[in-house]
N, C-alpha and C. Protein backbone atom coordinates (compact mmCIF):
# COMPACT_ATOMS: atom_id res chain seq x y z
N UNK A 1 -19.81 -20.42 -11.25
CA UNK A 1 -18.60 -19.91 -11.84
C UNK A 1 -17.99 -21.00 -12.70
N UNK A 2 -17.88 -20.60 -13.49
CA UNK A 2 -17.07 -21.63 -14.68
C UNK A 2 -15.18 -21.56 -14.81
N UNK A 3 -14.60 -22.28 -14.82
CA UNK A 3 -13.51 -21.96 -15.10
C UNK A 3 -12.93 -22.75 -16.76
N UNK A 4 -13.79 -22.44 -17.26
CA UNK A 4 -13.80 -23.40 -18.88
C UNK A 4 -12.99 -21.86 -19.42
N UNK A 5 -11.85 -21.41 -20.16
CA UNK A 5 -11.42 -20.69 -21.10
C UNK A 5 -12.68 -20.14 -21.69
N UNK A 6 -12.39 -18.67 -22.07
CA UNK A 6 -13.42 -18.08 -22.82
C UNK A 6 -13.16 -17.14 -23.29
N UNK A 7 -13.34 -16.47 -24.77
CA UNK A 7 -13.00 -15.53 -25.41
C UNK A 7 -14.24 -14.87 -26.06
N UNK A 8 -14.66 -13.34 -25.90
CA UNK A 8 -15.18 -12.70 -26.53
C UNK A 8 -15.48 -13.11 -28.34
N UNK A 9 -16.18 -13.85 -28.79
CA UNK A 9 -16.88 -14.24 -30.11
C UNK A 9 -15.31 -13.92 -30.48
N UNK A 10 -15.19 -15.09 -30.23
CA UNK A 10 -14.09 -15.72 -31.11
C UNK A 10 -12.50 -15.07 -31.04
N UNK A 11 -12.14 -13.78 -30.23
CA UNK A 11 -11.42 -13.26 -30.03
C UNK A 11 -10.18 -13.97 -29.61
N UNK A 12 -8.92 -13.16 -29.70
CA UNK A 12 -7.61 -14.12 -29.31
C UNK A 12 -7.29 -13.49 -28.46
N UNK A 13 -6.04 -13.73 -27.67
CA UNK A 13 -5.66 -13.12 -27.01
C UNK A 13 -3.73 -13.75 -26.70
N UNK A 14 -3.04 -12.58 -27.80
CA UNK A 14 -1.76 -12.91 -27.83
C UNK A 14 -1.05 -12.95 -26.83
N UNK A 15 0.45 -13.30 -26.72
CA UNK A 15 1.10 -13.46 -25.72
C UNK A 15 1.49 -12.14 -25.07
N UNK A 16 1.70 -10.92 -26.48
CA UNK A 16 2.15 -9.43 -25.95
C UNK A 16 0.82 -9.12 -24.87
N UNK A 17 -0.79 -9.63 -25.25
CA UNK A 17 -1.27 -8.86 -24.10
C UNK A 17 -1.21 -9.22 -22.73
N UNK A 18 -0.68 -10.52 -22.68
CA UNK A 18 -0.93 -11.38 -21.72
C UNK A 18 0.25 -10.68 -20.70
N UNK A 19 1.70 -10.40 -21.46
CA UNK A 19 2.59 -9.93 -20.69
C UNK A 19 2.61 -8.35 -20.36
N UNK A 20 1.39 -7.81 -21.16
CA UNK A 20 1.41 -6.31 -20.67
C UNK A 20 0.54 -6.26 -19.40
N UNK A 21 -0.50 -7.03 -19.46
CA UNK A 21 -1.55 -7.35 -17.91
C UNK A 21 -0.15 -7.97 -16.86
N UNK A 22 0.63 -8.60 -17.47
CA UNK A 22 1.43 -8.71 -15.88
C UNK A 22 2.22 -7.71 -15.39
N UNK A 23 2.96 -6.88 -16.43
CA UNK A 23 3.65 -5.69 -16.15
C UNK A 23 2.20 -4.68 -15.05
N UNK A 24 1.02 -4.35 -15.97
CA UNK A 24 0.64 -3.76 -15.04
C UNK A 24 0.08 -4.27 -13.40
N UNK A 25 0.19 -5.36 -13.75
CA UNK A 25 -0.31 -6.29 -12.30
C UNK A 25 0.52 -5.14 -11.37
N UNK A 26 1.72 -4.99 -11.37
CA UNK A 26 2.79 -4.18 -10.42
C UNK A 26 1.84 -3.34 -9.74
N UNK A 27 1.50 -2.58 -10.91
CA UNK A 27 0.53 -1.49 -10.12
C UNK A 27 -0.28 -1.36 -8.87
N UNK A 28 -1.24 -3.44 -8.72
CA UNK A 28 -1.78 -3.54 -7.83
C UNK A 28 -1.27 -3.57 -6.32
N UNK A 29 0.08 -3.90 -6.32
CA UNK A 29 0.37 -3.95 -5.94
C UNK A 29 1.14 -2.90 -4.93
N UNK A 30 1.51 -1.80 -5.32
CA UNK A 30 2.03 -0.57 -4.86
C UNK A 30 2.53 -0.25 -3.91
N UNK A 31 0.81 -0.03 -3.06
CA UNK A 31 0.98 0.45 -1.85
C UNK A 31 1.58 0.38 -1.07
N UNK A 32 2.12 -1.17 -0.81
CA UNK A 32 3.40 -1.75 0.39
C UNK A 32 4.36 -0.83 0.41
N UNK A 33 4.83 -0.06 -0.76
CA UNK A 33 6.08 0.49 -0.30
C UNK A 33 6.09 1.92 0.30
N UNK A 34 4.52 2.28 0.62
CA UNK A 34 4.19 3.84 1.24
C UNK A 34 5.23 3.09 3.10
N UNK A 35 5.08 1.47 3.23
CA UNK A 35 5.75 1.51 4.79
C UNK A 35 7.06 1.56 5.08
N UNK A 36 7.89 0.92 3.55
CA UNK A 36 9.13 1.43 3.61
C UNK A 36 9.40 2.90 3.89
N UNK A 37 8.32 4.28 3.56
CA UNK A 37 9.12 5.65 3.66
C UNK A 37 8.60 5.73 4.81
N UNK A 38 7.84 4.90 5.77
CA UNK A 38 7.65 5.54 7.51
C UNK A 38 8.30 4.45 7.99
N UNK A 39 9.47 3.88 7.94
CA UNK A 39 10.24 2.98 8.44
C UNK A 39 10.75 4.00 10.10
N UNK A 40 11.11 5.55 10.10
CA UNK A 40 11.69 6.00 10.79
C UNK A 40 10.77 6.17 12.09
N UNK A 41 9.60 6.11 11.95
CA UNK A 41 8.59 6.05 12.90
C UNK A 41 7.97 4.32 13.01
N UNK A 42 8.30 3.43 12.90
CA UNK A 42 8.25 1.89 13.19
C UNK A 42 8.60 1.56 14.12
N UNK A 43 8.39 1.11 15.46
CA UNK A 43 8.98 0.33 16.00
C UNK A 43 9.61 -0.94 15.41
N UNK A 44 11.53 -1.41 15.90
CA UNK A 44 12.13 -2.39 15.57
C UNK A 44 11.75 -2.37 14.00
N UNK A 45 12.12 -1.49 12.98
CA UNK A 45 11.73 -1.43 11.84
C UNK A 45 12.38 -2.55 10.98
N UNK A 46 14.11 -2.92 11.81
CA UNK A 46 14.40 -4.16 10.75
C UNK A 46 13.87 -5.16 10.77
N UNK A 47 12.85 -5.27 11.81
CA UNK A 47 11.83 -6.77 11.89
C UNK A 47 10.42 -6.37 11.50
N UNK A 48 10.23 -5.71 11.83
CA UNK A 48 8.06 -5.08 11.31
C UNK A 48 8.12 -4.85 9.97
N UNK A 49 8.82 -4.17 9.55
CA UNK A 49 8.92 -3.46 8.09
C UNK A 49 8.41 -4.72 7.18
N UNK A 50 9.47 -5.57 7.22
CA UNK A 50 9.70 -6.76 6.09
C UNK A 50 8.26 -7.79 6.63
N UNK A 51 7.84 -7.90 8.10
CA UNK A 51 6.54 -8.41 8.43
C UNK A 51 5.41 -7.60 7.54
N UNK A 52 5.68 -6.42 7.88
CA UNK A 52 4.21 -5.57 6.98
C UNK A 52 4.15 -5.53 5.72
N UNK A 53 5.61 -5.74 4.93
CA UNK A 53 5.11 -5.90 3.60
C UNK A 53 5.04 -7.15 3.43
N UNK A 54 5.11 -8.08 4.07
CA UNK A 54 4.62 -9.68 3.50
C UNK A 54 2.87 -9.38 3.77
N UNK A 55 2.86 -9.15 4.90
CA UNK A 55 1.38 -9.34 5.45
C UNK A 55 0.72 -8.43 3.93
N UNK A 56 0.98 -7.72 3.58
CA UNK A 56 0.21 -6.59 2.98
C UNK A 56 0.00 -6.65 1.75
N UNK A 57 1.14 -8.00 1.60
CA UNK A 57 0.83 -7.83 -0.09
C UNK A 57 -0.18 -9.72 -0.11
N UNK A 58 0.14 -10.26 1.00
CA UNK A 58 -0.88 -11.39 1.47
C UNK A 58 -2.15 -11.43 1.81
N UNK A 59 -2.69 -10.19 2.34
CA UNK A 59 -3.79 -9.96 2.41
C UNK A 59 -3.97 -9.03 0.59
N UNK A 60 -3.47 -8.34 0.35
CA UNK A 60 -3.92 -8.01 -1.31
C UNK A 60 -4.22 -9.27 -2.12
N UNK A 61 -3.19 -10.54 -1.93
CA UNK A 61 -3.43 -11.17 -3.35
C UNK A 61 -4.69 -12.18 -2.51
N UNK A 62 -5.25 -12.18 -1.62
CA UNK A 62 -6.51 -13.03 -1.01
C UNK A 62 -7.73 -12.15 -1.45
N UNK A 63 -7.68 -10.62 -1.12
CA UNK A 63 -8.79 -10.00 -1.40
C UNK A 63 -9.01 -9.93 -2.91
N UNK A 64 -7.73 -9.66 -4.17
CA UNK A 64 -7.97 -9.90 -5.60
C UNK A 64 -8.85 -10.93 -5.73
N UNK A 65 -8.25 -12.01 -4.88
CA UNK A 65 -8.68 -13.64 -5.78
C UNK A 65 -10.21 -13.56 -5.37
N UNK A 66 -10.44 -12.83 -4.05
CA UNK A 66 -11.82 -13.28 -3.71
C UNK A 66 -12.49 -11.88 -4.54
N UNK A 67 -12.23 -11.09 -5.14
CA UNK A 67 -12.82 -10.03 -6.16
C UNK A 67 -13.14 -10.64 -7.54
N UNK A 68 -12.53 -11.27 -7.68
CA UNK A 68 -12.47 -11.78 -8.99
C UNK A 68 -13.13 -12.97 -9.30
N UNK A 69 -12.94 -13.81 -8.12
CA UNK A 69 -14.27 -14.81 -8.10
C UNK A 69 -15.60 -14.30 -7.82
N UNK A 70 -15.86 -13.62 -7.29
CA UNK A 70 -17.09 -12.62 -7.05
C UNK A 70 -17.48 -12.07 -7.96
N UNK A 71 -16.87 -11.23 -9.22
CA UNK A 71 -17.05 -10.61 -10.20
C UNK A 71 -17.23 -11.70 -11.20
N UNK A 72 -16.36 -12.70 -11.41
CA UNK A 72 -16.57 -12.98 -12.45
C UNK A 72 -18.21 -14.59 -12.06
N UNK A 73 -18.27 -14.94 -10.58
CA UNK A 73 -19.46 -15.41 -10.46
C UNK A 73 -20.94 -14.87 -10.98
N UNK A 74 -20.67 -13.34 -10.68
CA UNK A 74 -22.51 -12.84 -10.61
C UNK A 74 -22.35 -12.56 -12.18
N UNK A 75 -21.16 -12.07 -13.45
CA UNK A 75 -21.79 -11.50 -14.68
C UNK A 75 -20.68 -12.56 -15.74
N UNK A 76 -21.70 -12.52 -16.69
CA UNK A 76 -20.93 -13.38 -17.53
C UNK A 76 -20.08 -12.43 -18.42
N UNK A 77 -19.10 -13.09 -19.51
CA UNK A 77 -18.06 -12.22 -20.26
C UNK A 77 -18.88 -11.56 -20.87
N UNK A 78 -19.70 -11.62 -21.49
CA UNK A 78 -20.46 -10.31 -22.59
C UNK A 78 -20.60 -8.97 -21.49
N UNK A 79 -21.40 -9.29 -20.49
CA UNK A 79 -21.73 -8.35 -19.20
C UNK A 79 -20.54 -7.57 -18.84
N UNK A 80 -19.72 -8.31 -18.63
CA UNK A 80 -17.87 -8.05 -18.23
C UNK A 80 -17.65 -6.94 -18.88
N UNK A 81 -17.81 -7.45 -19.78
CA UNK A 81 -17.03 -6.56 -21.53
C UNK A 81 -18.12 -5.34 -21.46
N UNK A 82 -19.05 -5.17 -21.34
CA UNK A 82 -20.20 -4.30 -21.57
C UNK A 82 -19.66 -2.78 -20.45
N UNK A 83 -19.63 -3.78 -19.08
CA UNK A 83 -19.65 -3.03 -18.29
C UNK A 83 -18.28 -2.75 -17.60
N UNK A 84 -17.53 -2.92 -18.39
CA UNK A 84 -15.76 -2.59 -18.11
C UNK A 84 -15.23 -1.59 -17.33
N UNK A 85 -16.05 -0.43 -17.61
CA UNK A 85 -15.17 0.69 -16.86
C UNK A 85 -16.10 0.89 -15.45
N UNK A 86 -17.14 -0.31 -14.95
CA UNK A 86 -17.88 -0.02 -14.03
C UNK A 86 -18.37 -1.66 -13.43
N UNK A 87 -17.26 -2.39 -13.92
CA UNK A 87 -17.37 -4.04 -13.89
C UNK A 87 -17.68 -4.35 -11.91
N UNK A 88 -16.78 -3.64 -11.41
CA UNK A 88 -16.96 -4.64 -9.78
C UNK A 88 -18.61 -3.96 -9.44
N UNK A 89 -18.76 -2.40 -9.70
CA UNK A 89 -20.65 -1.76 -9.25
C UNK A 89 -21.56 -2.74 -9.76
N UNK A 90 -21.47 -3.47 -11.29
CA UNK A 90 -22.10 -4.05 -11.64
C UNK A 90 -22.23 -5.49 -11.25
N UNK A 91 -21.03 -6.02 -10.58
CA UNK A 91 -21.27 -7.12 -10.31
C UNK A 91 -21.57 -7.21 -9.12
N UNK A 92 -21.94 -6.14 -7.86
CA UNK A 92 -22.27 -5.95 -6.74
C UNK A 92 -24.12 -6.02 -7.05
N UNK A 93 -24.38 -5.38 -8.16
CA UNK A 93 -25.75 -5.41 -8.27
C UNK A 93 -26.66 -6.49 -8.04
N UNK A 94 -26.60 -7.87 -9.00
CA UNK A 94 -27.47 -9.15 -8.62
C UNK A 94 -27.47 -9.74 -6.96
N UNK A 95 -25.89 -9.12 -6.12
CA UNK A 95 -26.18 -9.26 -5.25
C UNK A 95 -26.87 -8.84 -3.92
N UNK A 96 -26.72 -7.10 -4.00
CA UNK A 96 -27.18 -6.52 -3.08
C UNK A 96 -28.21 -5.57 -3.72
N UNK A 97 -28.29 -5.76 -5.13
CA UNK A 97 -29.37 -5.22 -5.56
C UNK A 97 -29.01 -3.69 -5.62
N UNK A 98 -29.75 -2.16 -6.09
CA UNK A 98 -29.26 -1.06 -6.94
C UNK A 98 -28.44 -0.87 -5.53
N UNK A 99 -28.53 -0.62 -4.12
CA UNK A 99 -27.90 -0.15 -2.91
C UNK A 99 -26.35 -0.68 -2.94
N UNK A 100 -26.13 -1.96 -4.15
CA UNK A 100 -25.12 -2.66 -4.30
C UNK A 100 -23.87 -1.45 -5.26
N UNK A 101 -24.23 -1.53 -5.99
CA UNK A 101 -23.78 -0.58 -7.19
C UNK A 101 -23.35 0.67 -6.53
N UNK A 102 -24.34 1.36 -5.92
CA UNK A 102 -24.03 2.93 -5.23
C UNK A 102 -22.76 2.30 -4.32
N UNK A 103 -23.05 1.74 -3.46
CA UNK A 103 -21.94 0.94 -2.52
C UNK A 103 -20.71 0.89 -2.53
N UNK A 104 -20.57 0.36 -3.70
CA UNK A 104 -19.55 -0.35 -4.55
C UNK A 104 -18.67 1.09 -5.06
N UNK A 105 -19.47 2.11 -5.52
CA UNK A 105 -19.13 3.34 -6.10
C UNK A 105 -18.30 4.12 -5.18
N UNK A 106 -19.39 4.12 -4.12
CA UNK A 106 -18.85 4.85 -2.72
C UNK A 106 -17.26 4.57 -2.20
N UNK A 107 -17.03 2.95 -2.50
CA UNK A 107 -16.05 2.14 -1.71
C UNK A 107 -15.06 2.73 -2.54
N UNK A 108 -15.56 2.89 -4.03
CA UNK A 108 -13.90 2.84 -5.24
C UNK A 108 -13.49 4.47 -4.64
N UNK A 109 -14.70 5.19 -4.11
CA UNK A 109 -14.02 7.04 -4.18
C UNK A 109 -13.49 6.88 -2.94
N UNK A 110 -14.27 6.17 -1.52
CA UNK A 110 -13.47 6.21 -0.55
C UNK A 110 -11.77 5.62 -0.69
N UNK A 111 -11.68 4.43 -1.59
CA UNK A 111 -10.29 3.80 -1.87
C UNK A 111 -9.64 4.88 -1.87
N UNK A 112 -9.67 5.58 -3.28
CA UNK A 112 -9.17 6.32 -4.38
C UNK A 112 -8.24 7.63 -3.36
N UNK A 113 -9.40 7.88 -2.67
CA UNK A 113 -8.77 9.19 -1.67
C UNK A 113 -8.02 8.58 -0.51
N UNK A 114 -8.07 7.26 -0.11
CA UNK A 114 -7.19 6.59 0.75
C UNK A 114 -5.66 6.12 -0.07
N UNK A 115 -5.63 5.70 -1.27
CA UNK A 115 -4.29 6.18 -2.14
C UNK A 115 -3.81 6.84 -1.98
N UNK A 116 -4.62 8.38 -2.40
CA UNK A 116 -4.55 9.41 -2.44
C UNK A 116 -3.46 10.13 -1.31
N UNK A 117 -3.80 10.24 0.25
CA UNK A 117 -3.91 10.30 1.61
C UNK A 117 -2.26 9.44 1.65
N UNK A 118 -2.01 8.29 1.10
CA UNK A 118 -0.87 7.50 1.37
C UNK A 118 0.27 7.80 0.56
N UNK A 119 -0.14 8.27 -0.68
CA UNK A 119 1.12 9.22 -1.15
C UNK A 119 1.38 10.10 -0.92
N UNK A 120 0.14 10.73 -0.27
CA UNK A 120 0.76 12.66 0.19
C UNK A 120 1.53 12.08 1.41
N UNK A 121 1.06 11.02 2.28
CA UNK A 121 2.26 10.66 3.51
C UNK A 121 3.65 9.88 2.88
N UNK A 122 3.56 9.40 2.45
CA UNK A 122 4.73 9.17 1.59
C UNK A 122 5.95 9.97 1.06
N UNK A 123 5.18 11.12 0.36
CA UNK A 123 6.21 11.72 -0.28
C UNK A 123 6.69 13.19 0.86
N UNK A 124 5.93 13.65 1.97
CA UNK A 124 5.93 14.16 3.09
C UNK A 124 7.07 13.38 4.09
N UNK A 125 7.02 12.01 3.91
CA UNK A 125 8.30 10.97 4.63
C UNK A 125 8.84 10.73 4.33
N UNK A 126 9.22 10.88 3.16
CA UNK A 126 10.29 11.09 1.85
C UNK A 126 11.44 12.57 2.47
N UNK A 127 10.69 13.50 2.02
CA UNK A 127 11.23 14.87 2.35
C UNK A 127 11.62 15.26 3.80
N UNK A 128 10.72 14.20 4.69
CA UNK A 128 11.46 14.65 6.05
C UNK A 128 12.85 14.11 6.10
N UNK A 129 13.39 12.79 5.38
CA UNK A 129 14.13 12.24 5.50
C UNK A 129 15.30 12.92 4.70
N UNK A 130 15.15 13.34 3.66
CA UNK A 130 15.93 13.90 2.62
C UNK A 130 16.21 15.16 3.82
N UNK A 131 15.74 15.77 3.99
CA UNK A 131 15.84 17.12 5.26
C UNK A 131 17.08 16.47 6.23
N UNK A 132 16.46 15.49 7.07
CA UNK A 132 17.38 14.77 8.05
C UNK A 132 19.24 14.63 7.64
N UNK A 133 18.86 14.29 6.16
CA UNK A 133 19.53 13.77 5.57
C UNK A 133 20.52 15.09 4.92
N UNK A 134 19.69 15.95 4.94
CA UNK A 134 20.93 17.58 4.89
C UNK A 134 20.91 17.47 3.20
N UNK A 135 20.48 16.63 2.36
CA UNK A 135 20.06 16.50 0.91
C UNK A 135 19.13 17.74 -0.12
């Protein structure tokens, strides 16, 4: 893994894009707040709550860093760039070989529907509360 700067043949990369990748960074982040709407089912919620979203967004930014060193170890930027909309399957490949890729595929649909699964509880713990709440 190199950590030398590198730009696509010669490409720049201004400050507007730099600050639109952090705006969306948020995104990665999200999920933590599906535990704020089951706060009412927490045990001692004014102490766990604020524990689970540290823990949660501590274990997220360990698993990014170790994604990203992983990804960007097995393929170089041309590869990156090539294979963008399928970058982590591909970089699973040199390691575990084609069973890597399917894998990898499997993991993003299992994610995707575990999102999925956490906003329908979410917005379901939302509405019980709004109910409670005579709203």
């Amino acid at each position: 893994y190199s950590f030398e700067p590198s730009s696509p043949d010669g490409a720049s990369f201004p400050l507007a894009g730099f600050v639109a990748s952090i705006a969306l960074s948020i995104l990665a982040f999200k999920g933590f707040t599906t535990i704020t709407n089951s706060g009412a089912e927490i045990v001692n919620p004014h102490k766990n709550v604020g524990r689970a979203i540290t823990f949660s967004i501590l274990i997220c930014v360990v698993v990014y860093i170790l994604v990203a060193l992983a990804v960007g170890s097995s393929l170089g930027l041309n590869e990156l760039i090539q294979a963008k909309d399928y970058a982590l399957a591909q970089a699973a490949q040199p390691a575990l070989g084609p069973i890597g890729f399917y894998l990898t595929v499997l993991l993003a649909v299992v994610a995707t529907a575990s999102g999925l699964l956490a906003s329908v509880f979410a917005v379901s713990r939302m509405l019980a509360m709004l109910t409670d709440m005579e709203m």
